[in-house]
PDB file of N, CA and C in Angstrom:
ATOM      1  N   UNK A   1       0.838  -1.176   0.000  1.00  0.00           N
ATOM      2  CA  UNK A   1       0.000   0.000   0.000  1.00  0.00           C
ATOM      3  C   UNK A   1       0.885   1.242   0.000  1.00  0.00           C
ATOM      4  N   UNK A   2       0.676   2.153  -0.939  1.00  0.00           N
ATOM      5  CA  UNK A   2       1.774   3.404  -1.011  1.00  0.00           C
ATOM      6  C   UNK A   2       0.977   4.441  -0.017  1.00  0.00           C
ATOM      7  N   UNK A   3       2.296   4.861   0.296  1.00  0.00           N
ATOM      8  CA  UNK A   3       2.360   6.025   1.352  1.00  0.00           C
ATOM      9  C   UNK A   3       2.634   7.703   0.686  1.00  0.00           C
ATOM     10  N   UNK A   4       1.930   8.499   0.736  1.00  0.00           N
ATOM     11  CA  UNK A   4       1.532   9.862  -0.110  1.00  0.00           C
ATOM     12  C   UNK A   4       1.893  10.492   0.757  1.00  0.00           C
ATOM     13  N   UNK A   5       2.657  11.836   0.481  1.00  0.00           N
ATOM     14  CA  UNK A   5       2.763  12.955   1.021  1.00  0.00           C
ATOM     15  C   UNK A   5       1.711  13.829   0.034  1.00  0.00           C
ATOM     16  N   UNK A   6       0.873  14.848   1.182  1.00  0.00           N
ATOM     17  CA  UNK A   6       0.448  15.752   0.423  1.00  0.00           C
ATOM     18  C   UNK A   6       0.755  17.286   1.404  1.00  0.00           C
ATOM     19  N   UNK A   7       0.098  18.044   0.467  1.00  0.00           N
ATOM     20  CA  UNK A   7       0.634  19.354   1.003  1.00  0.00           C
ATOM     21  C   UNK A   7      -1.087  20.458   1.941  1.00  0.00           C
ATOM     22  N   UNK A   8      -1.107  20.821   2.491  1.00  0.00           N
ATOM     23  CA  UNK A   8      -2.711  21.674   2.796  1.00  0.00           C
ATOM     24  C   UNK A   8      -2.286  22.821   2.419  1.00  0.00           C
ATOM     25  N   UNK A   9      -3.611  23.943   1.872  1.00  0.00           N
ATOM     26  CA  UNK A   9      -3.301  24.674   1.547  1.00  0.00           C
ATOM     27  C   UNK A   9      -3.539  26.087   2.004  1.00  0.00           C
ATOM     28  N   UNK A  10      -4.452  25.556   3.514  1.00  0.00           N
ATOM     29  CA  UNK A  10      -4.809  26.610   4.508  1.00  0.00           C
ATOM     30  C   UNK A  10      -3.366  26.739   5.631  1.00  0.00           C
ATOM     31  N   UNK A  11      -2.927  25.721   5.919  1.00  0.00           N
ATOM     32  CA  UNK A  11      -1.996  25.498   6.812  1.00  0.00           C
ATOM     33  C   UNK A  11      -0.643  25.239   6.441  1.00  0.00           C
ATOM     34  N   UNK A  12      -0.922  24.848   4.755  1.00  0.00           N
ATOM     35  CA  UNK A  12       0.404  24.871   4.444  1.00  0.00           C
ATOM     36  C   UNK A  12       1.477  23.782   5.367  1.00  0.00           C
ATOM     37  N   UNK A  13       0.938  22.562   5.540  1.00  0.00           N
ATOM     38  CA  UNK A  13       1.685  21.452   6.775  1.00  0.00           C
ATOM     39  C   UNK A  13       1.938  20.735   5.649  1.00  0.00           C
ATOM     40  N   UNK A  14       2.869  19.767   5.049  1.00  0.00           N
ATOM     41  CA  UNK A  14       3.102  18.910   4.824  1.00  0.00           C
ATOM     42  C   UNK A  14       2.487  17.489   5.458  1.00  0.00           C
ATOM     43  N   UNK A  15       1.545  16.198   5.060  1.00  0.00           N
ATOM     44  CA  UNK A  15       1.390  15.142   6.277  1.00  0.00           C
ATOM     45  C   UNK A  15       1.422  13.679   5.243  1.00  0.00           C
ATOM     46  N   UNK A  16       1.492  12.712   5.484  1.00  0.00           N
ATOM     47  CA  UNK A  16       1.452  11.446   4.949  1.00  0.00           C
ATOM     48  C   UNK A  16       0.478  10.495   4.707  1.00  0.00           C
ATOM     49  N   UNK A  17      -0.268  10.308   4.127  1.00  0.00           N
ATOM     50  CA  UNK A  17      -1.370   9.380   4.227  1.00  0.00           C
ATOM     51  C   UNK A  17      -1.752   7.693   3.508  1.00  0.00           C
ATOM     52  N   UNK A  18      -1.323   7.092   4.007  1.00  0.00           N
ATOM     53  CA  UNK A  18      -2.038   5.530   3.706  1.00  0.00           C
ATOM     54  C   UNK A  18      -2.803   5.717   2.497  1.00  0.00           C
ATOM     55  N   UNK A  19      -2.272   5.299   1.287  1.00  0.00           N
ATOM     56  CA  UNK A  19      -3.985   5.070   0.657  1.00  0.00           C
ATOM     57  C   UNK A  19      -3.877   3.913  -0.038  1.00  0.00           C
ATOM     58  N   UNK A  20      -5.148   2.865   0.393  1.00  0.00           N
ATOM     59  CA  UNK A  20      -5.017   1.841  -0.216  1.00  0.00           C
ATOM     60  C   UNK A  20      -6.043   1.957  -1.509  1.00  0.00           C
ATOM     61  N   UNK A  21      -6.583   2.445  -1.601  1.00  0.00           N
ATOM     62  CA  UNK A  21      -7.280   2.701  -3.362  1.00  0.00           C
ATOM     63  C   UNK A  21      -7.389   4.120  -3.825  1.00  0.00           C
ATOM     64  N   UNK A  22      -8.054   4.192  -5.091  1.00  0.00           N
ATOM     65  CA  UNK A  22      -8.345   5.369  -5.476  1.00  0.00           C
ATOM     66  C   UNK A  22      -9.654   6.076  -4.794  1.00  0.00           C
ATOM     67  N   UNK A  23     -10.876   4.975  -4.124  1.00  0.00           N
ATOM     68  CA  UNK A  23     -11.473   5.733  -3.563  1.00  0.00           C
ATOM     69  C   UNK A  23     -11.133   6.780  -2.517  1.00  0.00           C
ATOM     70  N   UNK A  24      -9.955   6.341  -2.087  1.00  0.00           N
ATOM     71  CA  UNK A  24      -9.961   6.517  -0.374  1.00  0.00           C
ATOM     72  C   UNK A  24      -8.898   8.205  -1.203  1.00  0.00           C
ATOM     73  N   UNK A  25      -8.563   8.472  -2.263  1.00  0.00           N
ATOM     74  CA  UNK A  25      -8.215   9.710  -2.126  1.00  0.00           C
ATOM     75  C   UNK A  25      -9.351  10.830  -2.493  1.00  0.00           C
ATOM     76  N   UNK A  26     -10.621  10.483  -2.485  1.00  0.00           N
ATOM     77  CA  UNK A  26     -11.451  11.610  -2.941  1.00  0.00           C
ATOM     78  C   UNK A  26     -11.815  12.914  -1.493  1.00  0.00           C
ATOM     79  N   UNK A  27     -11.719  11.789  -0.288  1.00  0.00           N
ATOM     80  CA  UNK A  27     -12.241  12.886   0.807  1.00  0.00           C
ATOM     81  C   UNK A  27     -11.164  12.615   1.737  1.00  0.00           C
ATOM     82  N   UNK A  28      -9.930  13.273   1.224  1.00  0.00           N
ATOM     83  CA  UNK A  28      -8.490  13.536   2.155  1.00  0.00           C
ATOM     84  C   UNK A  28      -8.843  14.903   2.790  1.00  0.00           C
ATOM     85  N   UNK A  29      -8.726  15.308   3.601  1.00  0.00           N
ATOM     86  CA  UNK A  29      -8.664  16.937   5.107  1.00  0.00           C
ATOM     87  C   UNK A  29      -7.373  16.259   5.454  1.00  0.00           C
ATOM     88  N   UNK A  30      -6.567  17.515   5.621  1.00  0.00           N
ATOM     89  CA  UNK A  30      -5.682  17.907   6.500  1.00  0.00           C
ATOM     90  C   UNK A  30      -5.405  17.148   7.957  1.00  0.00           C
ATOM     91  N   UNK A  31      -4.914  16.258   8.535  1.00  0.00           N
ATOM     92  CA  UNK A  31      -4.989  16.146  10.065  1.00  0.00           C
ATOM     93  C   UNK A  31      -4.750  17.051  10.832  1.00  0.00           C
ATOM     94  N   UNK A  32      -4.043  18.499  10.117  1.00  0.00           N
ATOM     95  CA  UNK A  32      -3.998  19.475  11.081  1.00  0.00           C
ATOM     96  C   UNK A  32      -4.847  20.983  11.522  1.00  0.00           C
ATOM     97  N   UNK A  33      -5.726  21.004   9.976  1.00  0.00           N
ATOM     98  CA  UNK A  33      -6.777  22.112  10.377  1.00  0.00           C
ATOM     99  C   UNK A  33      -7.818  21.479   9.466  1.00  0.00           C
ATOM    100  N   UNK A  34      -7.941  20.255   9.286  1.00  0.00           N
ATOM    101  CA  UNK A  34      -9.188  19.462   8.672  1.00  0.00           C
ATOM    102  C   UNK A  34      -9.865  20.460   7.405  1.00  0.00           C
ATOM    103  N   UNK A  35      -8.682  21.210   6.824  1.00  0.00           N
ATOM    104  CA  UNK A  35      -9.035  21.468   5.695  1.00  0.00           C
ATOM    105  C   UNK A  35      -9.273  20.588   4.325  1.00  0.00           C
ATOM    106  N   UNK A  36     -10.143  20.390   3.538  1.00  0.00           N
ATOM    107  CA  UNK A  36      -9.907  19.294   2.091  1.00  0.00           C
ATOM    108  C   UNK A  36      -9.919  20.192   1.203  1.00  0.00           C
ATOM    109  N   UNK A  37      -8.645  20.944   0.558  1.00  0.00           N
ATOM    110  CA  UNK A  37      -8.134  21.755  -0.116  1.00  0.00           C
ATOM    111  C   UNK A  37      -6.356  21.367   0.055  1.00  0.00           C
ATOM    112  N   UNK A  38      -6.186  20.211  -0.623  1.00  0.00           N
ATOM    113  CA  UNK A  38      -4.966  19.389  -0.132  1.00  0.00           C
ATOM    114  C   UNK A  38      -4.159  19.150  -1.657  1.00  0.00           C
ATOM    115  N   UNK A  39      -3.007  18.818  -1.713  1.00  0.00           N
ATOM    116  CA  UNK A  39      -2.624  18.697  -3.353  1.00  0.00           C
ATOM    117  C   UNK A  39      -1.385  17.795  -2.780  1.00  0.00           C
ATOM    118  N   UNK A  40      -1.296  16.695  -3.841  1.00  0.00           N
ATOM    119  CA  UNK A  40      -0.613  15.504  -3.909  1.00  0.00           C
ATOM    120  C   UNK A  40       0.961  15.839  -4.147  1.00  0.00           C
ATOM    121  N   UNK A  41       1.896  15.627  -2.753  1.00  0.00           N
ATOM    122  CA  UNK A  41       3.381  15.852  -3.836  1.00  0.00           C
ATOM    123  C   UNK A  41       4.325  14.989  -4.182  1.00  0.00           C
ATOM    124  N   UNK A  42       5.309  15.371  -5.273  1.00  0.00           N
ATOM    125  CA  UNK A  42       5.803  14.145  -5.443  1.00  0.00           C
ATOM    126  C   UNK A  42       7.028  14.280  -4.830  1.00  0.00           C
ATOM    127  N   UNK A  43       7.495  12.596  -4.356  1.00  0.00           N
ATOM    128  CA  UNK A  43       8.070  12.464  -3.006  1.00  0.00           C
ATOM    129  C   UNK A  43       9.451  12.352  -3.522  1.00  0.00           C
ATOM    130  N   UNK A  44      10.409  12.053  -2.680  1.00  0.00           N
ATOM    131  CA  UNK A  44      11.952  11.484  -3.242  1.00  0.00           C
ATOM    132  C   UNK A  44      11.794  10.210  -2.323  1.00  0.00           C
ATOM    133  N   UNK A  45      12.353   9.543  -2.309  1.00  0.00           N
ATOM    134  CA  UNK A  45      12.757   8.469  -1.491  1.00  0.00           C
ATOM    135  C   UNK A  45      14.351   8.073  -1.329  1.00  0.00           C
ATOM    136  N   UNK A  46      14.574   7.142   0.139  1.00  0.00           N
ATOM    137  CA  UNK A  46      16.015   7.178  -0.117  1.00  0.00           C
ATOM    138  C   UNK A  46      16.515   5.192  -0.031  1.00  0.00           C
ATOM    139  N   UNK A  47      17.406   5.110  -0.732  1.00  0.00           N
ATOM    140  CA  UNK A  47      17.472   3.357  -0.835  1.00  0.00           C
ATOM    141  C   UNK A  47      18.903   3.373  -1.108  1.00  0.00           C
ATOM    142  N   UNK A  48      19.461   2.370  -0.288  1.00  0.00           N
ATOM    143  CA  UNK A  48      20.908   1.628  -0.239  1.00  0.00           C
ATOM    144  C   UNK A  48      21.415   1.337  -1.496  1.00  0.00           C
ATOM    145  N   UNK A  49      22.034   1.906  -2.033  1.00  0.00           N
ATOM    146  CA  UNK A  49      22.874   1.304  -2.847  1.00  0.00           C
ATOM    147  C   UNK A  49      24.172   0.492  -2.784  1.00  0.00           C
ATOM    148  N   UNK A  50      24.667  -0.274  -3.739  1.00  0.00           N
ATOM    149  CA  UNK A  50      25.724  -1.686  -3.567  1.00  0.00           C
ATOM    150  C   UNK A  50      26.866  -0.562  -3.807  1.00  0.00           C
ATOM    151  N   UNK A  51      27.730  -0.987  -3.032  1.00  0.00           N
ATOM    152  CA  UNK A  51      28.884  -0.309  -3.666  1.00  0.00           C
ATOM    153  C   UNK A  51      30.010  -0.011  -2.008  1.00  0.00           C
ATOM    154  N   UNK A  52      29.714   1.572  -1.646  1.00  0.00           N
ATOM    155  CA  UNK A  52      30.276   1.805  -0.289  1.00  0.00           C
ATOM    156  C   UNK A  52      29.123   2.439   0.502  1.00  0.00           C
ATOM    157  N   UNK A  53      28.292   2.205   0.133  1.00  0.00           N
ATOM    158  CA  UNK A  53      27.305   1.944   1.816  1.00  0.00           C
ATOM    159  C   UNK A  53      26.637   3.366   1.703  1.00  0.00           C
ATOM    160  N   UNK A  54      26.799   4.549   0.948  1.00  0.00           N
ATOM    161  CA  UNK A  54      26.182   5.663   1.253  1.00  0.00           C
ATOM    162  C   UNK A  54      24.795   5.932   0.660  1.00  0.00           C
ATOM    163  N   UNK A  55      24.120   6.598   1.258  1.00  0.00           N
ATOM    164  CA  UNK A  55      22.802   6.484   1.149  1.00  0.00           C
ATOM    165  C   UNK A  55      22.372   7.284  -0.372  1.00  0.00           C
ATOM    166  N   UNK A  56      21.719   7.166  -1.021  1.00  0.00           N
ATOM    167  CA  UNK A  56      21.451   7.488  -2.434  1.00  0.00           C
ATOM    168  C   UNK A  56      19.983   8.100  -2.589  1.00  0.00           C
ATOM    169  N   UNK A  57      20.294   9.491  -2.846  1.00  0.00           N
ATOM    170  CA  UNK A  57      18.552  10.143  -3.082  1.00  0.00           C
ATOM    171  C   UNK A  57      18.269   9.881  -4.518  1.00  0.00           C
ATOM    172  N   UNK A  58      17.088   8.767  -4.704  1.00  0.00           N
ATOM    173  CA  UNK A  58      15.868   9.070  -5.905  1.00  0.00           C
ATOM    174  C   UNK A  58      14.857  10.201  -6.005  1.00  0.00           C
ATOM    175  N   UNK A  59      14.722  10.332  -6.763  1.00  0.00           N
ATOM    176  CA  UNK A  59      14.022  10.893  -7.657  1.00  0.00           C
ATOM    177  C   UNK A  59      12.933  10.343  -8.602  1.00  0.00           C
ATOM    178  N   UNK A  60      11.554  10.332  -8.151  1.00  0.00           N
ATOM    179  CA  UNK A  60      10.366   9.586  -9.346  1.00  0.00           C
ATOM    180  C   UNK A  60      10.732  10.160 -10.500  1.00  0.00           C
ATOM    181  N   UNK A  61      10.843  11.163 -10.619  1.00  0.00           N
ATOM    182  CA  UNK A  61      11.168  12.148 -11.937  1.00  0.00           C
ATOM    183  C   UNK A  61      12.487  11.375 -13.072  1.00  0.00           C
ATOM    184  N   UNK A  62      13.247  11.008 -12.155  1.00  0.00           N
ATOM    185  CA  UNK A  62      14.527  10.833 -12.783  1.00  0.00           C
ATOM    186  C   UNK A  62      15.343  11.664 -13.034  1.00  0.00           C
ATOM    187  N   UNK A  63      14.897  12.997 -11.971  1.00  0.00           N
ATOM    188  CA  UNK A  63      16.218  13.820 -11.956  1.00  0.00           C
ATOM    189  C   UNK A  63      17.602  14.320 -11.420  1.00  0.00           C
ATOM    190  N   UNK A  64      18.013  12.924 -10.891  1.00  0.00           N
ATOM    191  CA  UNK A  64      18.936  13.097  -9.786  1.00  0.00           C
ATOM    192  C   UNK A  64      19.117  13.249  -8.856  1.00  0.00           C
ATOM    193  N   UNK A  65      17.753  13.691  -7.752  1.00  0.00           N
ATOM    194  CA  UNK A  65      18.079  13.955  -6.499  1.00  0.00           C
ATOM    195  C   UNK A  65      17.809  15.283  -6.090  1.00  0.00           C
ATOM    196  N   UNK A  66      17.966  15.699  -5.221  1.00  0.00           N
ATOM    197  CA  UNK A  66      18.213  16.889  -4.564  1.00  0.00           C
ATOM    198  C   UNK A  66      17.177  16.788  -3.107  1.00  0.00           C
ATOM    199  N   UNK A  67      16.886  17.948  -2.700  1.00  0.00           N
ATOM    200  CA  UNK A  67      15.696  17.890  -1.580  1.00  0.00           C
ATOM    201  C   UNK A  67      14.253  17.843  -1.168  1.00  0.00           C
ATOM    202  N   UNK A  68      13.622  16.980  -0.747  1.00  0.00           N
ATOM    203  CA  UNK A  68      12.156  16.887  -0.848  1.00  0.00           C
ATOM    204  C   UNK A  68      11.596  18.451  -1.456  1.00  0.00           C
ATOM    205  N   UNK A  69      12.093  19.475  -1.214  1.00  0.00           N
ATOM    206  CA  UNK A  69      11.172  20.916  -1.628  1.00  0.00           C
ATOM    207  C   UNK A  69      11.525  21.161  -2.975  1.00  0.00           C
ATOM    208  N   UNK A  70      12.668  20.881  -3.784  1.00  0.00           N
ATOM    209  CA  UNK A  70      13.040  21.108  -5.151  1.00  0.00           C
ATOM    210  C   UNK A  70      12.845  20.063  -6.085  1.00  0.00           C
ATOM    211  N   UNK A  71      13.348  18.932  -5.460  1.00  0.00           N
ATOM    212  CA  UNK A  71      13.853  17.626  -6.412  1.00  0.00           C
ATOM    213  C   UNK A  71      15.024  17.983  -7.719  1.00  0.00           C
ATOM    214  N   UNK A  72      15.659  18.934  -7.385  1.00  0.00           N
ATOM    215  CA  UNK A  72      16.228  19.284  -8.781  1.00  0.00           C
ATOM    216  C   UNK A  72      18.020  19.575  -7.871  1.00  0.00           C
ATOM    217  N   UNK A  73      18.354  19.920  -6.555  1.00  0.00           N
ATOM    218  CA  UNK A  73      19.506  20.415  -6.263  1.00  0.00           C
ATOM    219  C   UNK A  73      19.951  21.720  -6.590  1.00  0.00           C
ATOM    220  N   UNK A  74      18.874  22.520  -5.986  1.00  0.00           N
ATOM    221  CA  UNK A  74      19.154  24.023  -6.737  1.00  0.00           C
ATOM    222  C   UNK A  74      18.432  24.784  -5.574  1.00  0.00           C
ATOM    223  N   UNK A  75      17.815  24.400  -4.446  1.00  0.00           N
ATOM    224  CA  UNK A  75      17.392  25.362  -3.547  1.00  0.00           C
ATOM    225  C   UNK A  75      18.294  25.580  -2.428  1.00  0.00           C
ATOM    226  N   UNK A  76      18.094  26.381  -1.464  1.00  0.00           N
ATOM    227  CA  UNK A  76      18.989  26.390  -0.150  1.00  0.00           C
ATOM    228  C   UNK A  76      18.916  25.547   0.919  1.00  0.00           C
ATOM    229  N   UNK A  77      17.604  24.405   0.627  1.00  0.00           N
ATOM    230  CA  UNK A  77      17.902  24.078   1.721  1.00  0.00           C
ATOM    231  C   UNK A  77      18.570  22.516   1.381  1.00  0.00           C
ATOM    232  N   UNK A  78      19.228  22.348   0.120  1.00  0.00           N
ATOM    233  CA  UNK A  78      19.759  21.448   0.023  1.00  0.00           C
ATOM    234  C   UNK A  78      21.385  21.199   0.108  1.00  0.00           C
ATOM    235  N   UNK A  79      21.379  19.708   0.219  1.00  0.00           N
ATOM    236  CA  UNK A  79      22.825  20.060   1.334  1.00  0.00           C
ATOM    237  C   UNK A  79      23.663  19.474   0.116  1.00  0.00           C
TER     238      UNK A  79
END
């Protein structure tokens, strides 16, 4: 079952949600001001690679990496 980050757009919180079908994304609210004015983002994930052990940022996109807020390696808060 995939795990979603979405974004609110009253509160502006980032939160995670379970969804096991397509029904279950029609009536998503906020857990933090139970707003449903919410938008789906796309995530990075991070997975082991073979080699020397250091941790490796994906990208769904296929763009290399960078930080959950850019995905591209071009904002400040990436390290």
């Amino acid at each position: 079952m995939p795990l979603y980050e979405f974004w609110c757009s009253k509160c502006e919180k980032v939160f995670e949600l379970l969804i096991r079908s397509a029904a279950d994304e029609k009536d998503i609210f906020c857990p933090h001001c139970d707003n449903n004015k919410v938008a789906k983002k796309f995530s990075t994930f991070r997975s082991m690679g073979k080699g020397n052990g250091n941790l490796a940022l994906h990208s769904p996109a296929g763009n290399g990496g960078g930080c959950h807020s850019c995905g591209g390696g071009a904002c400040s808060t990436c390290g």
